[in-house]
Protein backbone atom coordinates (compact mmCIF):
# COMPACT_ATOMS: atom_id res chain seq x y z
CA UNK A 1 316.79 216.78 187.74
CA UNK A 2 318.89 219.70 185.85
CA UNK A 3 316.76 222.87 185.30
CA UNK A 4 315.73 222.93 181.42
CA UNK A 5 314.56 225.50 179.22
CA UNK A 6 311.43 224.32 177.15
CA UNK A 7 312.63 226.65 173.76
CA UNK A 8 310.06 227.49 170.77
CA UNK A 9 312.30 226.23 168.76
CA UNK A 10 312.16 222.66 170.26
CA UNK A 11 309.98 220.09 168.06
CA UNK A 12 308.12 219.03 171.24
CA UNK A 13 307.88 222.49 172.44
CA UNK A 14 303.77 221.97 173.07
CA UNK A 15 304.07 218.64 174.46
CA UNK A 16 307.08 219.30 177.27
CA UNK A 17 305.44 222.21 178.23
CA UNK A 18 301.61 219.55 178.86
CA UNK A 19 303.84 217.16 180.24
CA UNK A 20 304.76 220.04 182.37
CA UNK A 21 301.55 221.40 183.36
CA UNK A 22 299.28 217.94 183.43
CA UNK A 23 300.81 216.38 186.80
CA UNK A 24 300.35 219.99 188.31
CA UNK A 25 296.82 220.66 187.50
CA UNK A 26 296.48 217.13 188.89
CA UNK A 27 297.72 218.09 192.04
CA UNK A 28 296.14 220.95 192.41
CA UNK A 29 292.75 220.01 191.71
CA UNK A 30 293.31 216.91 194.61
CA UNK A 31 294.47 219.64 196.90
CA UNK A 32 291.88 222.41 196.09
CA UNK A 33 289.20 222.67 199.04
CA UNK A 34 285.63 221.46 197.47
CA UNK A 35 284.97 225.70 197.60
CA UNK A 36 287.87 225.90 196.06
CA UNK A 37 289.57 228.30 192.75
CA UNK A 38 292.14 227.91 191.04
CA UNK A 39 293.61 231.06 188.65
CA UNK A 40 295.85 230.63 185.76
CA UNK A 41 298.08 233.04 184.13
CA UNK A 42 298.63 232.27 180.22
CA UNK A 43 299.60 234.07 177.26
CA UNK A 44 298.57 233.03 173.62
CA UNK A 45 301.30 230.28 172.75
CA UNK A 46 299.12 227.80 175.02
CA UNK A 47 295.79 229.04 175.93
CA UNK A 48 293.86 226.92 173.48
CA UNK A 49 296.30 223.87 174.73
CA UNK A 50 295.47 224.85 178.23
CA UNK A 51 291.77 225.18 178.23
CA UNK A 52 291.38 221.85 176.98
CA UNK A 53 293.41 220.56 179.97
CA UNK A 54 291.93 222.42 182.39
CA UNK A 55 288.35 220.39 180.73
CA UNK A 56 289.66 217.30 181.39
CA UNK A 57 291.16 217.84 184.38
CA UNK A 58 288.81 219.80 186.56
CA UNK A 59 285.90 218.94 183.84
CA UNK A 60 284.13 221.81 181.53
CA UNK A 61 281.32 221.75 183.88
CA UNK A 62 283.62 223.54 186.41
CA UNK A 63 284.76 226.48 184.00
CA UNK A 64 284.00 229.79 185.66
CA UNK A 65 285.33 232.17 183.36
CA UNK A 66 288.79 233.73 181.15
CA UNK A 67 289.98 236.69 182.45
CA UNK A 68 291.62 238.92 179.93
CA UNK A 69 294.37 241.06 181.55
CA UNK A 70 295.55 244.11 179.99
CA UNK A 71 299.32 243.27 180.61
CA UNK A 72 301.46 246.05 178.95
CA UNK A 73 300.90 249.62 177.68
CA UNK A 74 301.82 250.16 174.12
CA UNK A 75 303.21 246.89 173.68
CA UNK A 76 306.13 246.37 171.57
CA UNK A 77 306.13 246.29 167.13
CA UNK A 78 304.96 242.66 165.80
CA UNK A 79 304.74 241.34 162.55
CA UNK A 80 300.51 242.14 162.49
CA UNK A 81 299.38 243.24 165.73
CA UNK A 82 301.16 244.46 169.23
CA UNK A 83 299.94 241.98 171.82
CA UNK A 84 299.60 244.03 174.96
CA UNK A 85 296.92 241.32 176.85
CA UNK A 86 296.96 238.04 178.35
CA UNK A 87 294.38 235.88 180.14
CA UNK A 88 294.00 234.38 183.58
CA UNK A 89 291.86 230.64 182.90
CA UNK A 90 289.37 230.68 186.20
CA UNK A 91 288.41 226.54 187.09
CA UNK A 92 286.47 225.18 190.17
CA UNK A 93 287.00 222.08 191.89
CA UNK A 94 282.73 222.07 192.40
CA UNK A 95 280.91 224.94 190.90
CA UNK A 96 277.95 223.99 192.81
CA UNK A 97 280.36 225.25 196.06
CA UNK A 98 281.66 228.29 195.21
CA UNK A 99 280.44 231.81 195.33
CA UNK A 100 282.25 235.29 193.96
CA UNK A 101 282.42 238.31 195.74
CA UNK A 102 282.76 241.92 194.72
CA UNK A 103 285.10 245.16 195.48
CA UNK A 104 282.47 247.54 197.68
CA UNK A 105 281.98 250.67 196.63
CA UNK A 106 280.89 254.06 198.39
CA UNK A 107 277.17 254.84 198.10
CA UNK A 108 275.33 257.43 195.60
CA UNK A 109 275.64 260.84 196.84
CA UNK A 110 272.24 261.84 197.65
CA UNK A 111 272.06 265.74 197.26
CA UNK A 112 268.63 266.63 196.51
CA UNK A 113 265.62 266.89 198.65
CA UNK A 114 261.71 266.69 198.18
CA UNK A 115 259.06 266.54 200.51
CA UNK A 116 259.81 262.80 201.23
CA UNK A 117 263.65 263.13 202.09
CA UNK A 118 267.03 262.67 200.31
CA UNK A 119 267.37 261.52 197.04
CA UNK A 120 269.86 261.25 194.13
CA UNK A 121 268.77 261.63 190.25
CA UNK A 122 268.89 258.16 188.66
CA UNK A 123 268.89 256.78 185.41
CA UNK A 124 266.09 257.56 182.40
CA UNK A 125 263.22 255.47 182.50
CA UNK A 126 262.94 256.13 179.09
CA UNK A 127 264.72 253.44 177.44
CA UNK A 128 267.91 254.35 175.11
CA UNK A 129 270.03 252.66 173.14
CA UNK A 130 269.30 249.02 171.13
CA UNK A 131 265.71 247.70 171.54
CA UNK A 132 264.12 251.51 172.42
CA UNK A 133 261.52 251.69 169.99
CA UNK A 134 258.15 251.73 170.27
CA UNK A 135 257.67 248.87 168.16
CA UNK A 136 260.44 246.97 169.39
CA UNK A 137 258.16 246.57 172.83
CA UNK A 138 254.77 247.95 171.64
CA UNK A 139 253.60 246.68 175.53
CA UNK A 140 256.12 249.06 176.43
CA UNK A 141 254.38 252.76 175.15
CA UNK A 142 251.64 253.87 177.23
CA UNK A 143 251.28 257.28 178.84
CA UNK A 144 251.98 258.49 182.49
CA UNK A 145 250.66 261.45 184.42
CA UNK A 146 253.05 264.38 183.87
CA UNK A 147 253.92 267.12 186.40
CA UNK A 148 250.70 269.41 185.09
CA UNK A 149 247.95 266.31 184.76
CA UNK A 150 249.58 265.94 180.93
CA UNK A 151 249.87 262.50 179.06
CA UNK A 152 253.61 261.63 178.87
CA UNK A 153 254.93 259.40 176.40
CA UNK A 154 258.47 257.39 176.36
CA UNK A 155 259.67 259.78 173.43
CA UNK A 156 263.24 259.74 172.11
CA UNK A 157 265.83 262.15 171.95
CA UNK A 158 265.30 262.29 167.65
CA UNK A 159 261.85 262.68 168.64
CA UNK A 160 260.71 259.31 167.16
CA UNK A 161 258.41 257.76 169.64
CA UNK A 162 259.94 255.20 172.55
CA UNK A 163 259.54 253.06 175.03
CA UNK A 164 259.73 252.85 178.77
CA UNK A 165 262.38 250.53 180.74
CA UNK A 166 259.83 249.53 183.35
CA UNK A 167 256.12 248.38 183.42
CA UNK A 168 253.09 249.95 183.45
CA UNK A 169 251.62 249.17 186.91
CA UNK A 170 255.35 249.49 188.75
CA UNK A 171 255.84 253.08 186.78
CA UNK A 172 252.71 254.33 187.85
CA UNK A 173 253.56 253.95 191.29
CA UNK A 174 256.56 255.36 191.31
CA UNK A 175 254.96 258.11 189.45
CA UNK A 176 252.13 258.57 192.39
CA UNK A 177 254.49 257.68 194.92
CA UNK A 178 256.73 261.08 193.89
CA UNK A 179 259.58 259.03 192.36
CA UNK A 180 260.40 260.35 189.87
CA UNK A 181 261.89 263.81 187.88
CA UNK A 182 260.41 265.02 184.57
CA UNK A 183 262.75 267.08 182.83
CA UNK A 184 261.43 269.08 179.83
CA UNK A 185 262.90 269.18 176.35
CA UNK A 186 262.76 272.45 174.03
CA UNK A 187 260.42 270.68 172.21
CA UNK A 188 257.77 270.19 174.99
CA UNK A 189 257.93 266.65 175.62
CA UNK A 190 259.63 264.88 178.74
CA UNK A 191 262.62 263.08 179.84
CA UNK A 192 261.56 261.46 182.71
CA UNK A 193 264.23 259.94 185.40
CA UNK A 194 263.83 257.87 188.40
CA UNK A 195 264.85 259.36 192.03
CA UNK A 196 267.74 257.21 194.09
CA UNK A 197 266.64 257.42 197.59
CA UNK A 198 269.45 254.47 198.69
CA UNK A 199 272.79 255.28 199.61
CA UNK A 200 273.70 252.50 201.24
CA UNK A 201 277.35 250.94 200.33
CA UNK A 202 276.93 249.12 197.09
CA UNK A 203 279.13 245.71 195.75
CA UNK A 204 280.41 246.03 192.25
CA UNK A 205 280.60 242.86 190.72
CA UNK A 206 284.30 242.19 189.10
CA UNK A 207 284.15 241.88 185.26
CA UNK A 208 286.42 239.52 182.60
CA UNK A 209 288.22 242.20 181.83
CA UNK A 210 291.20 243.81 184.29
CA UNK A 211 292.87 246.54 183.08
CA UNK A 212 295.53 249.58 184.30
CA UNK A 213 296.29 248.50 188.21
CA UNK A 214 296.64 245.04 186.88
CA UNK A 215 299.49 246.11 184.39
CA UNK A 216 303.18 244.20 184.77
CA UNK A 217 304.66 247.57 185.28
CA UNK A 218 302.73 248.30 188.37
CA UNK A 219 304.57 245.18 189.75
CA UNK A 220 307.91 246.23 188.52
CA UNK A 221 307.80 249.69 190.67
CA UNK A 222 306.26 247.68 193.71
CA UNK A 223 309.85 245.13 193.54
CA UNK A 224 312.16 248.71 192.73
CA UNK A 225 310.44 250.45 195.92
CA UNK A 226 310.59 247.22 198.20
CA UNK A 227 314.39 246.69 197.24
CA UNK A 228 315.66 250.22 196.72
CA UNK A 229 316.35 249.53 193.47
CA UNK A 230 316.79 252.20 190.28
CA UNK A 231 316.03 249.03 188.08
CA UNK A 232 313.98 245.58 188.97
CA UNK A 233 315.73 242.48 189.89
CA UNK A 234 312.66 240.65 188.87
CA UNK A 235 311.15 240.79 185.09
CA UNK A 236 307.71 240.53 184.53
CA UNK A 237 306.30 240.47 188.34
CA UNK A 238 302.94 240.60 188.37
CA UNK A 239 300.77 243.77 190.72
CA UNK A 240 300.11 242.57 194.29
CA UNK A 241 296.54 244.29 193.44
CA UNK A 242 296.10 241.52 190.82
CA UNK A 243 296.26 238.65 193.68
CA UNK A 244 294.72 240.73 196.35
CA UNK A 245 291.53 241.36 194.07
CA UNK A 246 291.61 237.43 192.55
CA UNK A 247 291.82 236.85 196.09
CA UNK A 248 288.59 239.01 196.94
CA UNK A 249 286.96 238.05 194.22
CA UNK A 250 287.28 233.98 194.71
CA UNK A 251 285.66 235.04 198.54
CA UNK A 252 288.78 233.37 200.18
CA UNK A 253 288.04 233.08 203.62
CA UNK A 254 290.29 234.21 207.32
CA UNK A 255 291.97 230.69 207.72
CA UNK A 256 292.74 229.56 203.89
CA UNK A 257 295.49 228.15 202.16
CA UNK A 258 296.64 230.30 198.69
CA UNK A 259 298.64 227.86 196.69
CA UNK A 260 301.05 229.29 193.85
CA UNK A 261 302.93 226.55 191.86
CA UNK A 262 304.80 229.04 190.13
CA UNK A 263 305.76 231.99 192.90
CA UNK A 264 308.43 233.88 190.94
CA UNK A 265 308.94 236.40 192.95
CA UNK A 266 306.76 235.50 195.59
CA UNK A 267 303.95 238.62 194.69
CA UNK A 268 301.23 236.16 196.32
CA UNK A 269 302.84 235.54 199.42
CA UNK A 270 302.84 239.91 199.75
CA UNK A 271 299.33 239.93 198.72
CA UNK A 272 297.97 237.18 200.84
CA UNK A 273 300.12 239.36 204.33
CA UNK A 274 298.56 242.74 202.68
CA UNK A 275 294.79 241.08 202.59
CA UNK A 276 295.67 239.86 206.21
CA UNK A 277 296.62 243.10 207.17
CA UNK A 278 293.61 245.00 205.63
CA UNK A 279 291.31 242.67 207.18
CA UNK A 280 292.81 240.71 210.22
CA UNK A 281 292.54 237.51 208.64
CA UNK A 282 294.54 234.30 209.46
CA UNK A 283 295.58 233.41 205.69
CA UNK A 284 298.67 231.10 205.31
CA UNK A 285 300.52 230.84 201.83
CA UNK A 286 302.56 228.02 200.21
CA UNK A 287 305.22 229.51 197.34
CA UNK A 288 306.71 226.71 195.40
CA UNK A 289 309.67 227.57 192.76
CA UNK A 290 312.23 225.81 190.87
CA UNK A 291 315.67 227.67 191.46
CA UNK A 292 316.58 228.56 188.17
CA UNK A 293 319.86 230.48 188.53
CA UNK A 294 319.58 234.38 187.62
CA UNK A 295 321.66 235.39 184.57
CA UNK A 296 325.32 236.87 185.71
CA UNK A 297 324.84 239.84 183.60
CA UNK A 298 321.29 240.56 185.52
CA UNK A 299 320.27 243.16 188.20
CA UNK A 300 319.79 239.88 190.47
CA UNK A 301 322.81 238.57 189.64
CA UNK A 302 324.65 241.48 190.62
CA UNK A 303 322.63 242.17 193.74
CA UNK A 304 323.90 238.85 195.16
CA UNK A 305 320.75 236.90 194.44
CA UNK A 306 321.78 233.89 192.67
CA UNK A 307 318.39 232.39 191.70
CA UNK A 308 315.04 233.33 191.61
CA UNK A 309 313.79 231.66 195.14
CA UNK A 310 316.36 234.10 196.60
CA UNK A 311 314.49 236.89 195.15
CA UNK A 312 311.41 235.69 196.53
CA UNK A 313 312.75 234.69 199.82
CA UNK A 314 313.88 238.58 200.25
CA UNK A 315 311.08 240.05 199.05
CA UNK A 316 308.59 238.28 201.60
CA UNK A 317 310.80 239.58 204.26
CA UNK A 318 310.98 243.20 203.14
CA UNK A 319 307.08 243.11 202.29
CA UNK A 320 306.16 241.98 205.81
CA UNK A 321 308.35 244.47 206.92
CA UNK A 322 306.83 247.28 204.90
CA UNK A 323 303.03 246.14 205.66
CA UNK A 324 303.70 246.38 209.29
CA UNK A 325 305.27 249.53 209.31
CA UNK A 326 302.55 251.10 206.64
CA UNK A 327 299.74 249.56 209.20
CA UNK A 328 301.25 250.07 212.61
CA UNK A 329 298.66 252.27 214.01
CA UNK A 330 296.20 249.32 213.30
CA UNK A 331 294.90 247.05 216.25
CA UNK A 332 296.54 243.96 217.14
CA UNK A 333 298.88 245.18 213.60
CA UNK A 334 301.77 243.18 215.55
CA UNK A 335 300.18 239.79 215.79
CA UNK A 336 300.54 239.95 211.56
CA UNK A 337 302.25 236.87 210.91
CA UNK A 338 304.65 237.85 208.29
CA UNK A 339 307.01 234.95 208.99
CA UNK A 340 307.79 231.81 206.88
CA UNK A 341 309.83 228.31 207.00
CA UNK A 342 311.76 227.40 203.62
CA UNK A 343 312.27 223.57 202.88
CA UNK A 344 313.93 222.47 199.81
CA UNK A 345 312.95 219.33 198.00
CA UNK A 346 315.33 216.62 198.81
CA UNK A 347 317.36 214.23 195.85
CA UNK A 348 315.35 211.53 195.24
C-alpha cells in the first residue's frame, strides 16, 4: 500500500488516523506479556480520541496513569496559548500483574552526632501548611516535654496556636527516646524537628509529570553527536532518558521484549542496549517503521538516507558502537549484544 499522509485538512482526518491506531492497539494488547505496559506518546489533536480507545481496548480498569511531558522550551507564538507539553497515555494488559519501580537515590547525609550516633535533621513535626490549625485537628494539640522540663505546644510561625503531624503516644517516644531537636524562636516558643538516623539508599517514586531531560531537544543533540552532524537528520527524536526511565519505571525485567510500533529513529532500540549496558541485562527490542521517504531538501536526504528506517538502521549501529566504547572498562562489556536482523514486510 502507497505511504499516505493523514492531513488536518482531510474531512476524515479523526477517523483515518482510529482506523490507524485501532488494529495496532489490538495487536499490542494480544502481544503484551500479562505484566505487561504499554506507553503512548500523544499530543492534543487526539488525546481525548485516544483515551477512549485505549478504554475499550485494554478496558478502563487497566488505566495506570497520563504522563504529561514537558516537550519544548519556550514553545513557539499560537493564537491563545504556546503549547510546550504533551502526554504519554500509560495502559496495562492486567493491573492486578504489574508493579512500578522507582529511580534510587543516594541516602540523607547524616552529619550530626548525639549520644546515640549519627543523625540528620528532619522535617518539623509541627505541622505547616493547609490543615495546621489547632482546630483543624483539636486531637492534634497537646504538650510535650521540652529540653528544660517545659510544656511545648505545636505553635505556628504567626504565633497562632498549631498542631502536631504525629500522635501523641508515638511523639512522646520519640521525645524520650532523644529523637528529636527543639529549636527556639525569638519569641520563646519551639520549633521542634525530628532526627533522621537512616541513610540507607532511598527509591523515589516517578511522578505524572517529566520535565527538562525529557525535552525533544535533548534527543536532537544525542542524533547530532551520534552522527557528527552540525544539524539533526531526524526531527522531533525523542531523549533516550525518556525510554530508559519508562523502561525503569514499568520494572522491565533482564530477558524482555520492548515493542515500539512507531520507532522513528529507533531512540528505543539505543535505550533498551544503554539499560543493558548499565545493568547486564538480556533485553531484546523489536523497531517497526513504515519507510516514508525523507524530503530531498532534508539533512537526511542529503546525508544519503533516503527514508526514515535508514536513519534508524544507522543510528542502532553507531549507538551500540558508542555504548561499548563509553562502557568498555565494564565486565563482560563485550558480550553486549548490540546487533540486529532487518526483515521487510513482503507484498501481499
Amino acid at each position: 500500500k502507497a505511504i499516505s499522509t493523514n492531513t488536518e485538512t482531510s474531512g476524515r482526518y479523526h477517523t483515518d488516523w482510529l482506523n490507524m491506531m485501532y488494529p495496532r492497539l489490538r495487536l499490542a494488547r494480544n502481544l503484551l506479556s500479562d505484566d505487561g505496559v504499554i506507553f503512548i506518546s500523544i499530543d492534543d489533536n487526539e488525546v481525548d480520541n485516544l483515551k477512549k480507545l485505549c478504554d475499550e481496548v485494554f478496558g478502563s480498569n487497566n488505566f495506570i496513569a497520563m504522563l504529561t511531558r514537558e516537550a519544548i522550551k519556550g514553545g513557539s507564538v499560537s493564537k491563545f496559548l504556546r503549547i510546550v507539553h504533551d502526554y504519554i497515555l500509560v495502559y496495562s494488559k492486567n493491573i492486578l500483574n504489574v508493579t512500578f519501580g522507582g529511580v534510587e537515590t543516594e541516602g540523607i547525609k547524616l552529619d550530626r552526632v548525639d549520644e546515640k550516633g549519627r543523625y540528620a535533621k528532619g522535617r518539623e513535626l509541627n505541622k505547616w501548611g493547609a490543615g495546621s490549625r489547632r482546630e483543624d485537628a483539636p486531637g492534634m494539640w497537646f504538650p510535650i516535654p521540652g529540653p528544660n522540663g517545659e510544656d511545648v505546644y505545636p505553635i505556628r510561625n504567626d504565633g497562632s496556636e498549631g498542631r502536631w503531624r504525629i500522635g501523641k503516644e508515638k511523639m512522646l517516644k520519640m521525645v524520650n527516646e532523644g529523637d528529636v531537636i527543639f529549636e527556639k524562636r525569638a519569641d520563646g516558643t519551639y520549633i521542634v524537628y525530628e532526627k533522621i538516623r537512616d541513610d540507607s539508599p532511598k527509591i523515589k517514586q516517578f511522578t505524572t509529570l517529566f520535565k527538562d531531560q525529557y525535552i525533544n531537544a535533548k534527543g536532537t543533540e544525542e542524533i547530532k553527536r551520534l552522527f557528527n552532524s552540525e544539524r539533526a537528520v531526524f526531527d522531533y527524536s525523542k531523549p533516550v532518558n525518556l525510554i530508559l526511565d519508562l523502561m525503569i519505571m514499568s520494572n522491565v525485567k533482564d530477558d524482555d521484549i520492548i515493542l515500539d510500533f512507531f520507532s522513528g529513529s529507533a531512540t528505543t532500540a539505543h535505550a533498551v542496549m544503554q539499560l543493558n549496558a548499565e545493568d547486564g541485562g538480556n533485553r531484546k527490542f523489536i523497531m517497526v517503521q513504515l519507510p516514508e521517504p525523507t524530503d530531498e531538501k532534508s539533512e537526511a536526504y542529503k546525508a544519503g538516507y533516503k527514508n526514515i528506517c535508514e536513519i534508524g538502521k544507522e543510528r542502532i549501529r553507531r549507538a551500540g558502537e558508542k555504548i561499548k566504547e563509553e562502557n568498555k572498562d565494564k565486565e563482560n562489556i563485550e558480550n553486549l549484544d548490540v546487533g540486529f536482523k532487518v526483515l521487510k514486510l513482503d507484498t501481499s
